[in-house]
C-alpha atoms as a PDB file:
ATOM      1  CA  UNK A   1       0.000   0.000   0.000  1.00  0.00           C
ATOM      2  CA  UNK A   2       1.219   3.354  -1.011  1.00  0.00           C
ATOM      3  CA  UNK A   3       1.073   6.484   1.291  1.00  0.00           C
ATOM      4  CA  UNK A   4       1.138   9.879   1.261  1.00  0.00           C
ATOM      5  CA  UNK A   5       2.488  11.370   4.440  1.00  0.00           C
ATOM      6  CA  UNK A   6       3.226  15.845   4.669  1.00  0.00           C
ATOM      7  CA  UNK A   7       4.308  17.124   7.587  1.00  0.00           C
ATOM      8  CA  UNK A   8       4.072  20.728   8.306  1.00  0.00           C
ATOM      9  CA  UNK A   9       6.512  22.541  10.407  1.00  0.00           C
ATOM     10  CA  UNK A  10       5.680  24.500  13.372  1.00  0.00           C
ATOM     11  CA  UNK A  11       6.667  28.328  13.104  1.00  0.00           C
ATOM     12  CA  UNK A  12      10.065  29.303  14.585  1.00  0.00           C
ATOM     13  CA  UNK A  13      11.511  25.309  14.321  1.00  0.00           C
ATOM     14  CA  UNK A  14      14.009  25.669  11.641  1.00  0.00           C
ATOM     15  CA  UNK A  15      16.940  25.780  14.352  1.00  0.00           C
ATOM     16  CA  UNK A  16      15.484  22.252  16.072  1.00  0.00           C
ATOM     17  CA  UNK A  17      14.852  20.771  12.435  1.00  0.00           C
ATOM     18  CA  UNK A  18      18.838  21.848  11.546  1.00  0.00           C
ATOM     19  CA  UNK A  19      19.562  20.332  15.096  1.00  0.00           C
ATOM     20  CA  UNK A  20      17.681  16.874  13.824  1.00  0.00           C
ATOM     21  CA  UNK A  21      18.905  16.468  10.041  1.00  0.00           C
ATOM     22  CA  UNK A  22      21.131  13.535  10.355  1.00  0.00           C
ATOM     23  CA  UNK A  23      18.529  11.982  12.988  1.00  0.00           C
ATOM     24  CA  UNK A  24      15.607  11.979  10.258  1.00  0.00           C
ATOM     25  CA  UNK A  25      17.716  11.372   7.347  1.00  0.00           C
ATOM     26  CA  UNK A  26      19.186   8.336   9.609  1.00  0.00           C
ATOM     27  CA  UNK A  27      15.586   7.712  10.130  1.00  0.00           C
ATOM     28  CA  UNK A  28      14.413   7.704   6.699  1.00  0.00           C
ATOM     29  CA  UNK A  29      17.557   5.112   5.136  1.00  0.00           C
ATOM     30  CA  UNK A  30      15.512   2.665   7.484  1.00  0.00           C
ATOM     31  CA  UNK A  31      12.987   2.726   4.680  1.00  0.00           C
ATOM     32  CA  UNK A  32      14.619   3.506   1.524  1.00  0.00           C
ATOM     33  CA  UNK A  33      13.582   0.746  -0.073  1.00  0.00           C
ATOM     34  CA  UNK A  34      10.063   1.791   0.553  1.00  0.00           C
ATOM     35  CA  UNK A  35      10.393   5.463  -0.652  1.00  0.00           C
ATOM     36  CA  UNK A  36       8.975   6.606  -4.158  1.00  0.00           C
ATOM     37  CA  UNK A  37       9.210  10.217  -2.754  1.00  0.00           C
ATOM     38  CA  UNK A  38      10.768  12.526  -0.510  1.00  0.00           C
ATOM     39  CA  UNK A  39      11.919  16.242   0.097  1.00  0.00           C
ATOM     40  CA  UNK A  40      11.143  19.433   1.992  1.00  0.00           C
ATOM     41  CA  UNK A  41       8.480  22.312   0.597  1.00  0.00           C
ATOM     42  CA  UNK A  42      10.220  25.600   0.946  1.00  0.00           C
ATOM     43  CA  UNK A  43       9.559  29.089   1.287  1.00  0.00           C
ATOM     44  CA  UNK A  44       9.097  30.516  -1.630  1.00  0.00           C
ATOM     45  CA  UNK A  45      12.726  31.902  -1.951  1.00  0.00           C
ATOM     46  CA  UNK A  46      13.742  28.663  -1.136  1.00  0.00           C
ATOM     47  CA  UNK A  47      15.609  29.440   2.315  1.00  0.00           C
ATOM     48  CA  UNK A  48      13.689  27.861   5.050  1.00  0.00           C
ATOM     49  CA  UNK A  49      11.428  24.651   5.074  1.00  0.00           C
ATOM     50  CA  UNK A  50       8.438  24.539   5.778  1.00  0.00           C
ATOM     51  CA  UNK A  51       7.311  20.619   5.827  1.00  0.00           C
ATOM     52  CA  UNK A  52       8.304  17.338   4.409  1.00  0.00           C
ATOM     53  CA  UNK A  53       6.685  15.219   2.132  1.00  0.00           C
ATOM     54  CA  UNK A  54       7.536  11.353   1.575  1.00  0.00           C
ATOM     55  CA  UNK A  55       5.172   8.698  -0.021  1.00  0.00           C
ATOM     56  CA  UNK A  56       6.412   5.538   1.388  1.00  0.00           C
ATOM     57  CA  UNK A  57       4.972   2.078  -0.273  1.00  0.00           C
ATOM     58  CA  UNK A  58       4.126   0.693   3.524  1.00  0.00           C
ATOM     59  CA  UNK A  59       2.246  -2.937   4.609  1.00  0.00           C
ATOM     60  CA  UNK A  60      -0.584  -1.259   6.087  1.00  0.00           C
ATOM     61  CA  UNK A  61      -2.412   1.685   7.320  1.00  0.00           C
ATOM     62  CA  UNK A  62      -0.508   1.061  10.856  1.00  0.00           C
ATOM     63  CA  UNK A  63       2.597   1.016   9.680  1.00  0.00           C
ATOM     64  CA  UNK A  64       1.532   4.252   8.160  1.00  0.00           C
ATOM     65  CA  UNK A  65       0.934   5.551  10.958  1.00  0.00           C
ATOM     66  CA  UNK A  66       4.391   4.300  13.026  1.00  0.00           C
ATOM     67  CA  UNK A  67       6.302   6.048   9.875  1.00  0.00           C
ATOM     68  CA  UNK A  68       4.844   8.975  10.389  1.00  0.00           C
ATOM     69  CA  UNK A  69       4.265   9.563  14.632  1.00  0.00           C
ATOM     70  CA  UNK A  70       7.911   7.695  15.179  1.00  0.00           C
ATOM     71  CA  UNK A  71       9.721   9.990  12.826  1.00  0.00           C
ATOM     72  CA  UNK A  72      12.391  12.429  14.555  1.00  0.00           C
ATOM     73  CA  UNK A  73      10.782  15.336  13.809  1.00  0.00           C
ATOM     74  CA  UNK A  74       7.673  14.393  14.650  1.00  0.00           C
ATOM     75  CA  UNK A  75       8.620  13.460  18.317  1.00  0.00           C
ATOM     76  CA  UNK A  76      10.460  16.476  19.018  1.00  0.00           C
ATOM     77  CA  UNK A  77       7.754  18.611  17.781  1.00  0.00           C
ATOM     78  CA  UNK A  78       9.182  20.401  14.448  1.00  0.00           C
ATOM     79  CA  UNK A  79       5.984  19.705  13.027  1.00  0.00           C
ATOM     80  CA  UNK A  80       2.186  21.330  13.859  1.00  0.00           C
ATOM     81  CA  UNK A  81       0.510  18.960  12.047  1.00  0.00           C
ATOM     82  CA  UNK A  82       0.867  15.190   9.941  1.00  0.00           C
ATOM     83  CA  UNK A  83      -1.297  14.676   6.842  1.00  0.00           C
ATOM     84  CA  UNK A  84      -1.506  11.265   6.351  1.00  0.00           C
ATOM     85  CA  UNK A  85      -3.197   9.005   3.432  1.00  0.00           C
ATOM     86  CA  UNK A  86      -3.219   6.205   1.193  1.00  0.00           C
ATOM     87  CA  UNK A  87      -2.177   7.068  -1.737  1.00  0.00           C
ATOM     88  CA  UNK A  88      -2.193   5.214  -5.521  1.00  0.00           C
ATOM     89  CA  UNK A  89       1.064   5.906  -7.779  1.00  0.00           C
ATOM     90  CA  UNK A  90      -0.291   6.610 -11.015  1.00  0.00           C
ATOM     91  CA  UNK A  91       2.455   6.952 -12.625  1.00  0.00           C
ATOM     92  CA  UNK A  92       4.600   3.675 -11.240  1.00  0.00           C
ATOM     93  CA  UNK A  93       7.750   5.065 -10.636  1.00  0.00           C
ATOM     94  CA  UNK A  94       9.760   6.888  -8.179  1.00  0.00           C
ATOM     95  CA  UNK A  95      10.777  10.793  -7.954  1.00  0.00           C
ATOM     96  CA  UNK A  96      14.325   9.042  -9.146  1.00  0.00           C
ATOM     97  CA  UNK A  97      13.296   7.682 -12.427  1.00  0.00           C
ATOM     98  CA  UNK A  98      11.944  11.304 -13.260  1.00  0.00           C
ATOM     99  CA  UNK A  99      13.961  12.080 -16.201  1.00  0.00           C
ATOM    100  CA  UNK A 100      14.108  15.426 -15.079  1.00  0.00           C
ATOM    101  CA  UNK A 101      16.431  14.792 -12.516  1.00  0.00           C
ATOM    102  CA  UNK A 102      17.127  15.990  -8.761  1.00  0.00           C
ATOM    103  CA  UNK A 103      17.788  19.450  -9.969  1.00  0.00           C
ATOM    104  CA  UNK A 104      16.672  22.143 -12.907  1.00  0.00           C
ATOM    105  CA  UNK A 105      13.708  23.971 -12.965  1.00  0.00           C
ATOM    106  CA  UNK A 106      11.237  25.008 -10.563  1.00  0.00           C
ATOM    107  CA  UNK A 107       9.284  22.215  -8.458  1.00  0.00           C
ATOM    108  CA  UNK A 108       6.166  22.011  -6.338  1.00  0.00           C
ATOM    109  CA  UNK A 109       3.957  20.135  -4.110  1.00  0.00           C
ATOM    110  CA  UNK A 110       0.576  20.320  -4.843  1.00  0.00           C
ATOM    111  CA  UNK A 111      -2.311  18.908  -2.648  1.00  0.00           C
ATOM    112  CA  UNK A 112      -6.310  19.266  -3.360  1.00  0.00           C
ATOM    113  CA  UNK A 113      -8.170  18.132  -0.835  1.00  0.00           C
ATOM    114  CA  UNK A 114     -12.093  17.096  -1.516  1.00  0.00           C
ATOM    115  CA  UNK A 115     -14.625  14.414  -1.324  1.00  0.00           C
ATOM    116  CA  UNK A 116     -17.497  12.576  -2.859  1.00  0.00           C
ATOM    117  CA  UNK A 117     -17.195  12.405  -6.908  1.00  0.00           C
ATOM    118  CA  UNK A 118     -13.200  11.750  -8.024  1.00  0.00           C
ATOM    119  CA  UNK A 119     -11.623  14.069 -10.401  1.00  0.00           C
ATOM    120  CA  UNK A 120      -7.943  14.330 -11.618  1.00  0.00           C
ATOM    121  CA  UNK A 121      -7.636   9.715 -11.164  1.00  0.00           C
ATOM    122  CA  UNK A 122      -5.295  10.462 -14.320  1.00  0.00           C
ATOM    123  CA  UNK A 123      -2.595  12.911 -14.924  1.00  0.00           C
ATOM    124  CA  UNK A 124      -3.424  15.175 -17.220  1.00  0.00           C
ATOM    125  CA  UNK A 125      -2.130  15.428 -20.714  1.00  0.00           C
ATOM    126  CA  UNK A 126      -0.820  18.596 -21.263  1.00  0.00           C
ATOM    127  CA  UNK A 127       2.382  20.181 -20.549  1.00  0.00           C
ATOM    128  CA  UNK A 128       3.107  19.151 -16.726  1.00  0.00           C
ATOM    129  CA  UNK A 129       6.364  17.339 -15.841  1.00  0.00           C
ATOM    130  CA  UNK A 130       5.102  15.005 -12.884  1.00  0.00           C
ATOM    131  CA  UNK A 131       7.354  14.070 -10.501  1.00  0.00           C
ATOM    132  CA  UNK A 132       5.095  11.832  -8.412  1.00  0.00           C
ATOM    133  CA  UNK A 133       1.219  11.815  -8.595  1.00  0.00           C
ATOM    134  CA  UNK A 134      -2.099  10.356  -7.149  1.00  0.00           C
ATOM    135  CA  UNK A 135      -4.904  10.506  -5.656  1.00  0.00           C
ATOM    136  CA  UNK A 136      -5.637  10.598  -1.986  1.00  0.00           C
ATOM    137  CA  UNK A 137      -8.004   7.647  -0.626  1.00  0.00           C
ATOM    138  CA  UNK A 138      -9.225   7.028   2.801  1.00  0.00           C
ATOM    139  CA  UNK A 139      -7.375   4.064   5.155  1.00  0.00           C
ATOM    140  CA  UNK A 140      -9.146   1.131   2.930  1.00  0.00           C
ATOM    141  CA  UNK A 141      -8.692   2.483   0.198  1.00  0.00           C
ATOM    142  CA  UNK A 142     -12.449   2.846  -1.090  1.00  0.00           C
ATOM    143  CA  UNK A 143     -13.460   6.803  -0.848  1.00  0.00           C
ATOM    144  CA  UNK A 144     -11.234   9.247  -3.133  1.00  0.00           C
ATOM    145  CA  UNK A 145     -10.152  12.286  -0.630  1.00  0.00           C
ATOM    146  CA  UNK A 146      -8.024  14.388  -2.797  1.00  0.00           C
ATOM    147  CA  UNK A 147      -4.921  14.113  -4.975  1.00  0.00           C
ATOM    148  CA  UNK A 148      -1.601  14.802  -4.669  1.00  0.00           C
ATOM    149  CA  UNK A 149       0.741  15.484  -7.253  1.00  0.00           C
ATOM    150  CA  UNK A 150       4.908  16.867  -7.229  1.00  0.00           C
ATOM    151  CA  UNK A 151       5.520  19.009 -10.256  1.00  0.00           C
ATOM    152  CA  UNK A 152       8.231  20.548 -12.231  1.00  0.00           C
ATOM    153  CA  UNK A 153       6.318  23.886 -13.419  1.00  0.00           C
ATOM    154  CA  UNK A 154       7.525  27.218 -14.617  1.00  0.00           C
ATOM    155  CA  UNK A 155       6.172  28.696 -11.415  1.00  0.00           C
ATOM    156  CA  UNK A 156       3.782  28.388  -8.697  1.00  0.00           C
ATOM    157  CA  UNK A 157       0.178  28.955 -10.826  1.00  0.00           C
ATOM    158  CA  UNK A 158       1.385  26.956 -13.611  1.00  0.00           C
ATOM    159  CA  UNK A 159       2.042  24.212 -10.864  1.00  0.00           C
ATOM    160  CA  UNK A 160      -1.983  24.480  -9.733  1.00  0.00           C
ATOM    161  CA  UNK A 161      -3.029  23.910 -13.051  1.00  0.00           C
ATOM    162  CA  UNK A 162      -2.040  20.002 -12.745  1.00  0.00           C
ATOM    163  CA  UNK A 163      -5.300  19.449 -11.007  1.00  0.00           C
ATOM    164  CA  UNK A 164      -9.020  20.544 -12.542  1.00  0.00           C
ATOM    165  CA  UNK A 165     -10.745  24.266 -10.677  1.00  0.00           C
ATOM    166  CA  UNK A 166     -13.547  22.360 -10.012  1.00  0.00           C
ATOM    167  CA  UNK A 167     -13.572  19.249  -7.663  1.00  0.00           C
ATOM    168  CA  UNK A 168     -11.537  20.696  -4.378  1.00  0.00           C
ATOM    169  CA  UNK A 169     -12.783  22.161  -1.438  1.00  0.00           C
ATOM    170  CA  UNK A 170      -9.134  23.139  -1.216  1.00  0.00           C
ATOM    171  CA  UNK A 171      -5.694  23.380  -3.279  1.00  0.00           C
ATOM    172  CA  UNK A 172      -2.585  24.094  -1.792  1.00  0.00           C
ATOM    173  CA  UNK A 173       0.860  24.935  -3.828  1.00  0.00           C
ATOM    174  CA  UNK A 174       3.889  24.718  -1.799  1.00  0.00           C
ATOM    175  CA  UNK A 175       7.978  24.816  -3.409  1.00  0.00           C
ATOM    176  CA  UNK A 176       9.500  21.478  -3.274  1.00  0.00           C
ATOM    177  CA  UNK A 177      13.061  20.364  -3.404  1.00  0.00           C
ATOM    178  CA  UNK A 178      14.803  16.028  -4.032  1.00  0.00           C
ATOM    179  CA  UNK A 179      14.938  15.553  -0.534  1.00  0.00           C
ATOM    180  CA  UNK A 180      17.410  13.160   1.362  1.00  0.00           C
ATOM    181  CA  UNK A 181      21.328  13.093   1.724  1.00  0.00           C
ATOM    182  CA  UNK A 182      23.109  15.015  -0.481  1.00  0.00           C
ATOM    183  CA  UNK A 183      24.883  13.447  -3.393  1.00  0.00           C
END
Protein backbone atom coordinates (compact mmCIF):
# COMPACT_ATOMS: atom_id res chain seq x y z
CA UNK A 1 0.00 0.00 0.00
CA UNK A 2 1.22 3.35 -1.01
CA UNK A 3 1.07 6.48 1.29
CA UNK A 4 1.14 9.88 1.26
CA UNK A 5 2.49 11.37 4.44
CA UNK A 6 3.23 15.84 4.67
CA UNK A 7 4.31 17.12 7.59
CA UNK A 8 4.07 20.73 8.31
CA UNK A 9 6.51 22.54 10.41
CA UNK A 10 5.68 24.50 13.37
CA UNK A 11 6.67 28.33 13.10
CA UNK A 12 10.07 29.30 14.59
CA UNK A 13 11.51 25.31 14.32
CA UNK A 14 14.01 25.67 11.64
CA UNK A 15 16.94 25.78 14.35
CA UNK A 16 15.48 22.25 16.07
CA UNK A 17 14.85 20.77 12.44
CA UNK A 18 18.84 21.85 11.55
CA UNK A 19 19.56 20.33 15.10
CA UNK A 20 17.68 16.87 13.82
CA UNK A 21 18.91 16.47 10.04
CA UNK A 22 21.13 13.53 10.36
CA UNK A 23 18.53 11.98 12.99
CA UNK A 24 15.61 11.98 10.26
CA UNK A 25 17.72 11.37 7.35
CA UNK A 26 19.19 8.34 9.61
CA UNK A 27 15.59 7.71 10.13
CA UNK A 28 14.41 7.70 6.70
CA UNK A 29 17.56 5.11 5.14
CA UNK A 30 15.51 2.67 7.48
CA UNK A 31 12.99 2.73 4.68
CA UNK A 32 14.62 3.51 1.52
CA UNK A 33 13.58 0.75 -0.07
CA UNK A 34 10.06 1.79 0.55
CA UNK A 35 10.39 5.46 -0.65
CA UNK A 36 8.98 6.61 -4.16
CA UNK A 37 9.21 10.22 -2.75
CA UNK A 38 10.77 12.53 -0.51
CA UNK A 39 11.92 16.24 0.10
CA UNK A 40 11.14 19.43 1.99
CA UNK A 41 8.48 22.31 0.60
CA UNK A 42 10.22 25.60 0.95
CA UNK A 43 9.56 29.09 1.29
CA UNK A 44 9.10 30.52 -1.63
CA UNK A 45 12.73 31.90 -1.95
CA UNK A 46 13.74 28.66 -1.14
CA UNK A 47 15.61 29.44 2.31
CA UNK A 48 13.69 27.86 5.05
CA UNK A 49 11.43 24.65 5.07
CA UNK A 50 8.44 24.54 5.78
CA UNK A 51 7.31 20.62 5.83
CA UNK A 52 8.30 17.34 4.41
CA UNK A 53 6.69 15.22 2.13
CA UNK A 54 7.54 11.35 1.57
CA UNK A 55 5.17 8.70 -0.02
CA UNK A 56 6.41 5.54 1.39
CA UNK A 57 4.97 2.08 -0.27
CA UNK A 58 4.13 0.69 3.52
CA UNK A 59 2.25 -2.94 4.61
CA UNK A 60 -0.58 -1.26 6.09
CA UNK A 61 -2.41 1.68 7.32
CA UNK A 62 -0.51 1.06 10.86
CA UNK A 63 2.60 1.02 9.68
CA UNK A 64 1.53 4.25 8.16
CA UNK A 65 0.93 5.55 10.96
CA UNK A 66 4.39 4.30 13.03
CA UNK A 67 6.30 6.05 9.87
CA UNK A 68 4.84 8.98 10.39
CA UNK A 69 4.27 9.56 14.63
CA UNK A 70 7.91 7.70 15.18
CA UNK A 71 9.72 9.99 12.83
CA UNK A 72 12.39 12.43 14.55
CA UNK A 73 10.78 15.34 13.81
CA UNK A 74 7.67 14.39 14.65
CA UNK A 75 8.62 13.46 18.32
CA UNK A 76 10.46 16.48 19.02
CA UNK A 77 7.75 18.61 17.78
CA UNK A 78 9.18 20.40 14.45
CA UNK A 79 5.98 19.71 13.03
CA UNK A 80 2.19 21.33 13.86
CA UNK A 81 0.51 18.96 12.05
CA UNK A 82 0.87 15.19 9.94
CA UNK A 83 -1.30 14.68 6.84
CA UNK A 84 -1.51 11.26 6.35
CA UNK A 85 -3.20 9.00 3.43
CA UNK A 86 -3.22 6.21 1.19
CA UNK A 87 -2.18 7.07 -1.74
CA UNK A 88 -2.19 5.21 -5.52
CA UNK A 89 1.06 5.91 -7.78
CA UNK A 90 -0.29 6.61 -11.01
CA UNK A 91 2.46 6.95 -12.63
CA UNK A 92 4.60 3.67 -11.24
CA UNK A 93 7.75 5.06 -10.64
CA UNK A 94 9.76 6.89 -8.18
CA UNK A 95 10.78 10.79 -7.95
CA UNK A 96 14.33 9.04 -9.15
CA UNK A 97 13.30 7.68 -12.43
CA UNK A 98 11.94 11.30 -13.26
CA UNK A 99 13.96 12.08 -16.20
CA UNK A 100 14.11 15.43 -15.08
CA UNK A 101 16.43 14.79 -12.52
CA UNK A 102 17.13 15.99 -8.76
CA UNK A 103 17.79 19.45 -9.97
CA UNK A 104 16.67 22.14 -12.91
CA UNK A 105 13.71 23.97 -12.96
CA UNK A 106 11.24 25.01 -10.56
CA UNK A 107 9.28 22.21 -8.46
CA UNK A 108 6.17 22.01 -6.34
CA UNK A 109 3.96 20.13 -4.11
CA UNK A 110 0.58 20.32 -4.84
CA UNK A 111 -2.31 18.91 -2.65
CA UNK A 112 -6.31 19.27 -3.36
CA UNK A 113 -8.17 18.13 -0.83
CA UNK A 114 -12.09 17.10 -1.52
CA UNK A 115 -14.63 14.41 -1.32
CA UNK A 116 -17.50 12.58 -2.86
CA UNK A 117 -17.20 12.41 -6.91
CA UNK A 118 -13.20 11.75 -8.02
CA UNK A 119 -11.62 14.07 -10.40
CA UNK A 120 -7.94 14.33 -11.62
CA UNK A 121 -7.64 9.72 -11.16
CA UNK A 122 -5.30 10.46 -14.32
CA UNK A 123 -2.60 12.91 -14.92
CA UNK A 124 -3.42 15.17 -17.22
CA UNK A 125 -2.13 15.43 -20.71
CA UNK A 126 -0.82 18.60 -21.26
CA UNK A 127 2.38 20.18 -20.55
CA UNK A 128 3.11 19.15 -16.73
CA UNK A 129 6.36 17.34 -15.84
CA UNK A 130 5.10 15.00 -12.88
CA UNK A 131 7.35 14.07 -10.50
CA UNK A 132 5.09 11.83 -8.41
CA UNK A 133 1.22 11.81 -8.59
CA UNK A 134 -2.10 10.36 -7.15
CA UNK A 135 -4.90 10.51 -5.66
CA UNK A 136 -5.64 10.60 -1.99
CA UNK A 137 -8.00 7.65 -0.63
CA UNK A 138 -9.22 7.03 2.80
CA UNK A 139 -7.38 4.06 5.15
CA UNK A 140 -9.15 1.13 2.93
CA UNK A 141 -8.69 2.48 0.20
CA UNK A 142 -12.45 2.85 -1.09
CA UNK A 143 -13.46 6.80 -0.85
CA UNK A 144 -11.23 9.25 -3.13
CA UNK A 145 -10.15 12.29 -0.63
CA UNK A 146 -8.02 14.39 -2.80
CA UNK A 147 -4.92 14.11 -4.98
CA UNK A 148 -1.60 14.80 -4.67
CA UNK A 149 0.74 15.48 -7.25
CA UNK A 150 4.91 16.87 -7.23
CA UNK A 151 5.52 19.01 -10.26
CA UNK A 152 8.23 20.55 -12.23
CA UNK A 153 6.32 23.89 -13.42
CA UNK A 154 7.52 27.22 -14.62
CA UNK A 155 6.17 28.70 -11.41
CA UNK A 156 3.78 28.39 -8.70
CA UNK A 157 0.18 28.96 -10.83
CA UNK A 158 1.38 26.96 -13.61
CA UNK A 159 2.04 24.21 -10.86
CA UNK A 160 -1.98 24.48 -9.73
CA UNK A 161 -3.03 23.91 -13.05
CA UNK A 162 -2.04 20.00 -12.74
CA UNK A 163 -5.30 19.45 -11.01
CA UNK A 164 -9.02 20.54 -12.54
CA UNK A 165 -10.75 24.27 -10.68
CA UNK A 166 -13.55 22.36 -10.01
CA UNK A 167 -13.57 19.25 -7.66
CA UNK A 168 -11.54 20.70 -4.38
CA UNK A 169 -12.78 22.16 -1.44
CA UNK A 170 -9.13 23.14 -1.22
CA UNK A 171 -5.69 23.38 -3.28
CA UNK A 172 -2.59 24.09 -1.79
CA UNK A 173 0.86 24.93 -3.83
CA UNK A 174 3.89 24.72 -1.80
CA UNK A 175 7.98 24.82 -3.41
CA UNK A 176 9.50 21.48 -3.27
CA UNK A 177 13.06 20.36 -3.40
CA UNK A 178 14.80 16.03 -4.03
CA UNK A 179 14.94 15.55 -0.53
CA UNK A 180 17.41 13.16 1.36
CA UNK A 181 21.33 13.09 1.72
CA UNK A 182 23.11 15.01 -0.48
CA UNK A 183 24.88 13.45 -3.39
Amino acid sequence: MEFFCYHRDRPASALLRDDLLEAHWSYMDGYAQQMIARGPTLTEDGDTATGSVHIVDLPDPAAARAFAFDEPNYQAGVYRDVLLRRWRNALGRTMWDFAGGRDGGNRYLVIGLGAGEPVDLALPAEQHEPIAYGPLLSDDGSSWLGTAALVRAGDRASARTVLSADGYADVEVHAWQFGGRPQ
